[in-house]
PDB file of N, CA and C in Angstrom:
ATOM      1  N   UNK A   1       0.836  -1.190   0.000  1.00  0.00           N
ATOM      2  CA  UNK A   1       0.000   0.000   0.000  1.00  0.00           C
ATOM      3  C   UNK A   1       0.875   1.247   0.000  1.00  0.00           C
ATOM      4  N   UNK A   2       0.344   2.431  -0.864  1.00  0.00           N
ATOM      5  CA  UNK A   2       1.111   3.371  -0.898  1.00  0.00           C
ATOM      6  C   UNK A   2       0.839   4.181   0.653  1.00  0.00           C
ATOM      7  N   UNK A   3       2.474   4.741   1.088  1.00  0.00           N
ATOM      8  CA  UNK A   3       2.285   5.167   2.421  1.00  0.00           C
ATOM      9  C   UNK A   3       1.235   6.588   2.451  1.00  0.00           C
ATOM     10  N   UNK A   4       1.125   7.206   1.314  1.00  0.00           N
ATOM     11  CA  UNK A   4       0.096   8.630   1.595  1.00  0.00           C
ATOM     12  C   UNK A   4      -0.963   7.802   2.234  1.00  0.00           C
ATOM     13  N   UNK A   5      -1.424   6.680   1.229  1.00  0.00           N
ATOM     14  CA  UNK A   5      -2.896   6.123   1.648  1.00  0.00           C
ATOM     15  C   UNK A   5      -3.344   5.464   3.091  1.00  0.00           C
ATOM     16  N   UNK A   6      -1.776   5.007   2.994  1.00  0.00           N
ATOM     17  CA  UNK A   6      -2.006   4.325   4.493  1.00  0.00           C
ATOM     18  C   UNK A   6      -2.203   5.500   5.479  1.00  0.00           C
ATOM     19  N   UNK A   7      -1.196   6.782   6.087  1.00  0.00           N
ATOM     20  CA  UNK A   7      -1.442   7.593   6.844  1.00  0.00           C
ATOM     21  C   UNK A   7      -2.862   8.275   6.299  1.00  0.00           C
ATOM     22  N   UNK A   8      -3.415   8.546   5.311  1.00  0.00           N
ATOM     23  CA  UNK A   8      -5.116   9.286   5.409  1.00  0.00           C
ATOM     24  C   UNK A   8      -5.609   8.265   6.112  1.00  0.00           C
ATOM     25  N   UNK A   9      -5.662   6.814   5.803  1.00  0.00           N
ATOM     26  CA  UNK A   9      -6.656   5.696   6.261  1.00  0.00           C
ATOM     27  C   UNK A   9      -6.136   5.744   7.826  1.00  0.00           C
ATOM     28  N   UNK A  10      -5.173   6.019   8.138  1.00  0.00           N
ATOM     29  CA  UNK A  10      -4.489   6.107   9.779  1.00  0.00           C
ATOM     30  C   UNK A  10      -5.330   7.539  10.451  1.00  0.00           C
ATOM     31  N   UNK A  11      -5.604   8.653   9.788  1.00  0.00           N
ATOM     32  CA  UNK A  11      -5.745   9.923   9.795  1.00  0.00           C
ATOM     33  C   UNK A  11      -7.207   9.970  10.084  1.00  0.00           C
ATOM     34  N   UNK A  12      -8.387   8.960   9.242  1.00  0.00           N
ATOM     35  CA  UNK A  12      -9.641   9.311   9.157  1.00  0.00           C
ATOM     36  C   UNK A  12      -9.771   8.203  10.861  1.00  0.00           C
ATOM     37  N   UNK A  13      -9.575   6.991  10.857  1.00  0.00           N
ATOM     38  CA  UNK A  13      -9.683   5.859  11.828  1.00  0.00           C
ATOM     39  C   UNK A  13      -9.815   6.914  12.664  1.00  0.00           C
ATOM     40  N   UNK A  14      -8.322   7.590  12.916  1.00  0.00           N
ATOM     41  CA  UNK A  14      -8.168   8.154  14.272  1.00  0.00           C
ATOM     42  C   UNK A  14      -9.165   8.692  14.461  1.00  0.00           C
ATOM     43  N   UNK A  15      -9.416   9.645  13.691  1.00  0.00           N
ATOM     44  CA  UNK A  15      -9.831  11.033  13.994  1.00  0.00           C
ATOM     45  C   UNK A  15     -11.504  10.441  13.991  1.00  0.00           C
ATOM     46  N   UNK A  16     -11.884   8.987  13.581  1.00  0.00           N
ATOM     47  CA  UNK A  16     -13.305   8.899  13.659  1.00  0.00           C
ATOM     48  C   UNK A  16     -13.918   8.143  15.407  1.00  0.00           C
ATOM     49  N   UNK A  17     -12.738   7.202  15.465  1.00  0.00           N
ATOM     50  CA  UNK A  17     -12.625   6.906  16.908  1.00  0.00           C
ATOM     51  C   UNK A  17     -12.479   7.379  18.067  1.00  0.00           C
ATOM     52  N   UNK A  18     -11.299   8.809  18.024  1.00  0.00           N
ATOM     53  CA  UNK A  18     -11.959  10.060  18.979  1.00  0.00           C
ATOM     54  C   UNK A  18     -13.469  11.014  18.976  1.00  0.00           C
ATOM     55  N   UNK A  19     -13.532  10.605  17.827  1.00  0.00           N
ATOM     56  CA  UNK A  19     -14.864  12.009  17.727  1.00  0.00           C
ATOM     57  C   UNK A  19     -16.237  10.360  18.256  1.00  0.00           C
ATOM     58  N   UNK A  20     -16.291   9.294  18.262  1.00  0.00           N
ATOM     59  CA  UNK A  20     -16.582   8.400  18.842  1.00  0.00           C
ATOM     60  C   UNK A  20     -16.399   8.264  20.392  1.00  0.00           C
ATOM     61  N   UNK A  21     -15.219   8.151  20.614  1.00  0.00           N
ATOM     62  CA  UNK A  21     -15.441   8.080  22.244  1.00  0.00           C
ATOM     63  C   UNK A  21     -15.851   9.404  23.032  1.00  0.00           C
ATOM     64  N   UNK A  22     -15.598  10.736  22.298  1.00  0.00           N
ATOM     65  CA  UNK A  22     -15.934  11.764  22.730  1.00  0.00           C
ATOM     66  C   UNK A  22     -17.492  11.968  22.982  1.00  0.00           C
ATOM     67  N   UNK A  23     -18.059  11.135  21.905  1.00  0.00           N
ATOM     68  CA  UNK A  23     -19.661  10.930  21.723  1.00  0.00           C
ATOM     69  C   UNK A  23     -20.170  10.537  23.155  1.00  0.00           C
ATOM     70  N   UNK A  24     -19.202   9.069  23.384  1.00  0.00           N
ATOM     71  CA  UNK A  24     -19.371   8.504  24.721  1.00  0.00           C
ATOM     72  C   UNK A  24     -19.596   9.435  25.845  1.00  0.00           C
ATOM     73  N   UNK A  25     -18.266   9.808  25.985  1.00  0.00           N
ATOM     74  CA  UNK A  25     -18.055  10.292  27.081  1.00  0.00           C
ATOM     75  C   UNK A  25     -19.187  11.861  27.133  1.00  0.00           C
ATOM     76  N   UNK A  26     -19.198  11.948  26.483  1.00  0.00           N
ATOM     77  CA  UNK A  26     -20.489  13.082  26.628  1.00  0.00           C
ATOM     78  C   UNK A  26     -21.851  12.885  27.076  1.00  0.00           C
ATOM     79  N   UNK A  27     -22.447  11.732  26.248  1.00  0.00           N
ATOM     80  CA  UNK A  27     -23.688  11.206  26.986  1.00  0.00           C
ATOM     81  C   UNK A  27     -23.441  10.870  28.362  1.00  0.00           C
ATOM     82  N   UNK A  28     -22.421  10.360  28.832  1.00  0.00           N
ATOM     83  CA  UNK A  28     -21.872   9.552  29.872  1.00  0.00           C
ATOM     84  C   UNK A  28     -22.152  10.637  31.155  1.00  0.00           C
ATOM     85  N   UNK A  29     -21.050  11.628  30.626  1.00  0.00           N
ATOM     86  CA  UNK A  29     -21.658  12.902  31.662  1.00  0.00           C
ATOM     87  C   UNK A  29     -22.938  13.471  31.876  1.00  0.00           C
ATOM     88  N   UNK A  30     -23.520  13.562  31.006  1.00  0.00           N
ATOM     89  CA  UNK A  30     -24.626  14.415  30.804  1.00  0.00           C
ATOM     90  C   UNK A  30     -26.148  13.363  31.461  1.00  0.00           C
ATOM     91  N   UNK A  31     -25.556  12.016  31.517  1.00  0.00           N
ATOM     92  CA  UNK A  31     -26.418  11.053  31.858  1.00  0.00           C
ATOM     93  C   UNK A  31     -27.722  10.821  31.132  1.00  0.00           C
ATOM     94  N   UNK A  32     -27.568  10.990  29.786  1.00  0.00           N
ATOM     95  CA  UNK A  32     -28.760  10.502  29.019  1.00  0.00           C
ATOM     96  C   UNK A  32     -28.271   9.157  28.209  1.00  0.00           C
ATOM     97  N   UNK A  33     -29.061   9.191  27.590  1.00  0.00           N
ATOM     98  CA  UNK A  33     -29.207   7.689  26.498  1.00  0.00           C
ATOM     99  C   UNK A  33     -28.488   7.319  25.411  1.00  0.00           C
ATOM    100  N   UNK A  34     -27.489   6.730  25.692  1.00  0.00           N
ATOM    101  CA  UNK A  34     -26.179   6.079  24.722  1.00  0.00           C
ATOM    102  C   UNK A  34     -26.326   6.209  23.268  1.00  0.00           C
ATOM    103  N   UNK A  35     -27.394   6.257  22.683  1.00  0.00           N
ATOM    104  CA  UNK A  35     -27.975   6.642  21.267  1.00  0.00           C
ATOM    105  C   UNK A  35     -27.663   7.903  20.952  1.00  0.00           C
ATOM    106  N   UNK A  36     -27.847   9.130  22.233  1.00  0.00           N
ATOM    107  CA  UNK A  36     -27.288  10.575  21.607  1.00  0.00           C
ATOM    108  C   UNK A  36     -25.937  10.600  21.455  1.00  0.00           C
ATOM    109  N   UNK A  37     -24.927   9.563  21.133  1.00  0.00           N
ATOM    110  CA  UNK A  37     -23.438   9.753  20.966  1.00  0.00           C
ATOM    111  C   UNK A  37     -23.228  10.009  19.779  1.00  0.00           C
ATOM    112  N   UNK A  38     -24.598   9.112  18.838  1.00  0.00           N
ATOM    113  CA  UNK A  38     -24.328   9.544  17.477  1.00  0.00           C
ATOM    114  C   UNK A  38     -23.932  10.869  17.196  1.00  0.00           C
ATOM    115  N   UNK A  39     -25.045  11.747  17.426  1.00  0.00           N
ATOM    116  CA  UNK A  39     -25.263  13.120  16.838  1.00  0.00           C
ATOM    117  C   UNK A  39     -24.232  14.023  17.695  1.00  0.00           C
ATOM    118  N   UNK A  40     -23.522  13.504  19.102  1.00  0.00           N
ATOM    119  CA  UNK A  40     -23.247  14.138  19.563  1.00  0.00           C
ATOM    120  C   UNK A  40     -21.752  14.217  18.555  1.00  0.00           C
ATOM    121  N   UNK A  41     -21.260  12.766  17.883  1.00  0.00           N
ATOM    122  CA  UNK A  41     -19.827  12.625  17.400  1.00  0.00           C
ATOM    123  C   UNK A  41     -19.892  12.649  15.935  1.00  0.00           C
ATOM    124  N   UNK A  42     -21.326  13.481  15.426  1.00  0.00           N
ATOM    125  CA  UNK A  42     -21.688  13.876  14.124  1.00  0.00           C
ATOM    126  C   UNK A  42     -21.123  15.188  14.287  1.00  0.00           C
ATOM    127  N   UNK A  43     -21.680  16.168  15.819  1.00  0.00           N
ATOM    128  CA  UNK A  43     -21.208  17.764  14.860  1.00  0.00           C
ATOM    129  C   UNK A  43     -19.846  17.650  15.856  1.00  0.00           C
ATOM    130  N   UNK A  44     -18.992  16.998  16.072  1.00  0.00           N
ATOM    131  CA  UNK A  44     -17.721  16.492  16.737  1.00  0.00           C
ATOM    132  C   UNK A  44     -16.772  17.043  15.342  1.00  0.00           C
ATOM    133  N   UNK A  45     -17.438  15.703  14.338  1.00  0.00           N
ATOM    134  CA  UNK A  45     -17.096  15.359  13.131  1.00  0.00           C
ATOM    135  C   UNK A  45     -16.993  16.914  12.413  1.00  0.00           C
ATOM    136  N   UNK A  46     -18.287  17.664  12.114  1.00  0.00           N
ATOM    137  CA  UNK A  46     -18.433  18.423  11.650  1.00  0.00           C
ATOM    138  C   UNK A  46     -17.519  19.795  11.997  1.00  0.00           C
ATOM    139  N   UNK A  47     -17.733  19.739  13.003  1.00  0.00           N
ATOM    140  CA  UNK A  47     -16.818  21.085  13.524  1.00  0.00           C
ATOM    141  C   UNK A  47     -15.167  20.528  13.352  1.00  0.00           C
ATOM    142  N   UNK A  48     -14.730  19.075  13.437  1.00  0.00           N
ATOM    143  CA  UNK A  48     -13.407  18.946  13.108  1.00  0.00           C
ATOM    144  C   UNK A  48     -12.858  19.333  11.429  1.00  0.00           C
ATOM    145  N   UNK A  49     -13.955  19.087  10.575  1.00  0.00           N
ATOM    146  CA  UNK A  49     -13.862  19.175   9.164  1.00  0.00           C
ATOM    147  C   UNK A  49     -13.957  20.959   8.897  1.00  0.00           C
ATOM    148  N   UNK A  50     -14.501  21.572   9.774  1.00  0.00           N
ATOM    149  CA  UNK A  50     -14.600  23.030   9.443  1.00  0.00           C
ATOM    150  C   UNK A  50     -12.866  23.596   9.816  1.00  0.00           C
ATOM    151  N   UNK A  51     -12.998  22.807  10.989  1.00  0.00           N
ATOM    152  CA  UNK A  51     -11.547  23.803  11.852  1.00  0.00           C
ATOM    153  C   UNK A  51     -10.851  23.722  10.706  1.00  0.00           C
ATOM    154  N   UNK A  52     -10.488  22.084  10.301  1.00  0.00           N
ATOM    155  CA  UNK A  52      -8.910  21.536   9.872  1.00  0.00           C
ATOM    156  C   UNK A  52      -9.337  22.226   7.966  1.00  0.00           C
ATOM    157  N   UNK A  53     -10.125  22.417   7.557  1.00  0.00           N
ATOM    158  CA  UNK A  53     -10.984  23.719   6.051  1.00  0.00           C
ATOM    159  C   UNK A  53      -9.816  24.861   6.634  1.00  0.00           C
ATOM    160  N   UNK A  54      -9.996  25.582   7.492  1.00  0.00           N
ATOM    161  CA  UNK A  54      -9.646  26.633   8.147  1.00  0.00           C
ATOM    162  C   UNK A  54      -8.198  26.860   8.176  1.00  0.00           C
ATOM    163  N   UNK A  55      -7.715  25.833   9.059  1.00  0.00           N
ATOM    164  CA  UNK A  55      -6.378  25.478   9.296  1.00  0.00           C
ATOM    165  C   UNK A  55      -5.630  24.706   8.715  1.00  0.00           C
ATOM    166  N   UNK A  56      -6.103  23.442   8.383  1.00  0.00           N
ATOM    167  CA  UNK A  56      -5.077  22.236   7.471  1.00  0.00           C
ATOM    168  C   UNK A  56      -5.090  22.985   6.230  1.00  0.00           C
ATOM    169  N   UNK A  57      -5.231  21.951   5.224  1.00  0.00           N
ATOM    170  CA  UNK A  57      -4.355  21.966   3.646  1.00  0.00           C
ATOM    171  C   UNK A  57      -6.122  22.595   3.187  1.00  0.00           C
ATOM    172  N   UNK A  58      -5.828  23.438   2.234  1.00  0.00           N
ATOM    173  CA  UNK A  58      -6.884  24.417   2.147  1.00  0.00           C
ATOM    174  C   UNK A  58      -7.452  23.316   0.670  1.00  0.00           C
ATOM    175  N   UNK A  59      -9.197  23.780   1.212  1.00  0.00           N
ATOM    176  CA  UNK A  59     -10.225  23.401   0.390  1.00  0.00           C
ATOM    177  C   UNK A  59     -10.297  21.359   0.620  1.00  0.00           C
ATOM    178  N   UNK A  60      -9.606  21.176   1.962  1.00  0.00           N
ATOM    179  CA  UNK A  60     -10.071  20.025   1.871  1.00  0.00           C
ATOM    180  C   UNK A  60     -10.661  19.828   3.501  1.00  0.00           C
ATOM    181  N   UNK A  61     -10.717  18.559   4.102  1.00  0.00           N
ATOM    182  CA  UNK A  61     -10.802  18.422   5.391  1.00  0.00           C
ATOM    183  C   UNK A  61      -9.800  17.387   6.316  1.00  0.00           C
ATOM    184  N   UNK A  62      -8.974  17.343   5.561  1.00  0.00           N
ATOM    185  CA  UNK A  62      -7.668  17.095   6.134  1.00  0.00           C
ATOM    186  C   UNK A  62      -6.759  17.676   6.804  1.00  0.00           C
ATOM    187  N   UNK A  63      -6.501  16.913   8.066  1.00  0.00           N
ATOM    188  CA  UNK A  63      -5.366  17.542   8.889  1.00  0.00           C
ATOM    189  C   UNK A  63      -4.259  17.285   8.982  1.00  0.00           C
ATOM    190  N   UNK A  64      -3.580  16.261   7.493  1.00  0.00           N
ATOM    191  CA  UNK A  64      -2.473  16.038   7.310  1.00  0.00           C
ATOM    192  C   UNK A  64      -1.777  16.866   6.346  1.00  0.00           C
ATOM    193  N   UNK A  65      -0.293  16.909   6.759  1.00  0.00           N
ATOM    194  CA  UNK A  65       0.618  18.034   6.105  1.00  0.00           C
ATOM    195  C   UNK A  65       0.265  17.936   4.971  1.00  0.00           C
ATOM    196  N   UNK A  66       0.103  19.021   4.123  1.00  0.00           N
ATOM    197  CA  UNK A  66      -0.288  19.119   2.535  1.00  0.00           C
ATOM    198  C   UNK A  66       1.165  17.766   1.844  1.00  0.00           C
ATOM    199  N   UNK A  67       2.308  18.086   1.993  1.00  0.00           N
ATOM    200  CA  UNK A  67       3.090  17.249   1.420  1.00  0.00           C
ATOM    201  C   UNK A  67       2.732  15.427   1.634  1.00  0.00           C
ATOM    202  N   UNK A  68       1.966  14.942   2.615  1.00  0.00           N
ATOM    203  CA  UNK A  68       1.385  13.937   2.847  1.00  0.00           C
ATOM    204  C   UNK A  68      -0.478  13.386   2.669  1.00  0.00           C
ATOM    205  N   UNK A  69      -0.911  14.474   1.881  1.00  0.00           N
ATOM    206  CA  UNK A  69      -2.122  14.794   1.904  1.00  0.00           C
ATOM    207  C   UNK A  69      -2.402  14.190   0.566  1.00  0.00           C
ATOM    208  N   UNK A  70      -3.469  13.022   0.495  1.00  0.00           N
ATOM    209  CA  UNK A  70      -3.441  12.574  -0.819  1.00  0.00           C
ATOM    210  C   UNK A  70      -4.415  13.160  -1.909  1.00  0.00           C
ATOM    211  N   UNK A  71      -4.803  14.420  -1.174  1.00  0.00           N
ATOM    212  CA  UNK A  71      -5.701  15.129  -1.908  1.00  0.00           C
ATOM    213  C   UNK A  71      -4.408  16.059  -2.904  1.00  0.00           C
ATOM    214  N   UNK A  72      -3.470  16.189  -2.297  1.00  0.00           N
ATOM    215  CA  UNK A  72      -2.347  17.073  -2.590  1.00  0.00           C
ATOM    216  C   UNK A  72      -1.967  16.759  -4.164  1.00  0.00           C
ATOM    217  N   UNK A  73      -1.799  15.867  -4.800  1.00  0.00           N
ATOM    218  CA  UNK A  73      -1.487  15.579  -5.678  1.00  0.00           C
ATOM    219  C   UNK A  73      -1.498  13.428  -6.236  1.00  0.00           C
ATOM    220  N   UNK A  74      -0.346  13.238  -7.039  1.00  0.00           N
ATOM    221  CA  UNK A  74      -0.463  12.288  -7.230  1.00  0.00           C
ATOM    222  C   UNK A  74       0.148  10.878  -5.891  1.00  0.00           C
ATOM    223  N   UNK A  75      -1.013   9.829  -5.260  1.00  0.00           N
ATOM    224  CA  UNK A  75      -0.028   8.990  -4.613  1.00  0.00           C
ATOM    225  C   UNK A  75       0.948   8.277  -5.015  1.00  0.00           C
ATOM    226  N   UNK A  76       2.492   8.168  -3.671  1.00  0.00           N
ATOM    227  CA  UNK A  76       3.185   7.644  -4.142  1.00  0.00           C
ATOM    228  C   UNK A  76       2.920   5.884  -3.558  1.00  0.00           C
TER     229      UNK A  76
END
């Protein structure tokens, strides 16, 4: 596997498994019903894709270095 692809596929996992347990741990506190983790690690999701628009490699939602970004150009 080409390594760009592997670190995005390393990049999205992560970043979907925190915005996941964050889901958790939110209902968890808040003491409601394990079902609102969805929506809670939907605008998790959402607001991570705005920041890293903002801040990462522009016009995408990646928070990997543009030189590793397989939106960047061709994979090696």
């Amino acid at each position: 596997m080409a390594s760009k692809f592997v670190l995005d596929l390393a990049e999205r996992a992560g970043w979907t498994g925190a915005e996941a347990a964050l889901g958790l741990v939110v209902v968890d506190l808040a003491n409601v019903p394990v079902w609102w983790a969805a929506p809670v690690a939907l605008v998790a999701a959402s607001a991570k894709s705005w920041v890293a628009k903002h801040l990462g490699r522009k016009g995408t939602a990646s928070t990997l270095p543009a030189e590793r970004d397989p939106a960047s150009g061709a994979i090696a």
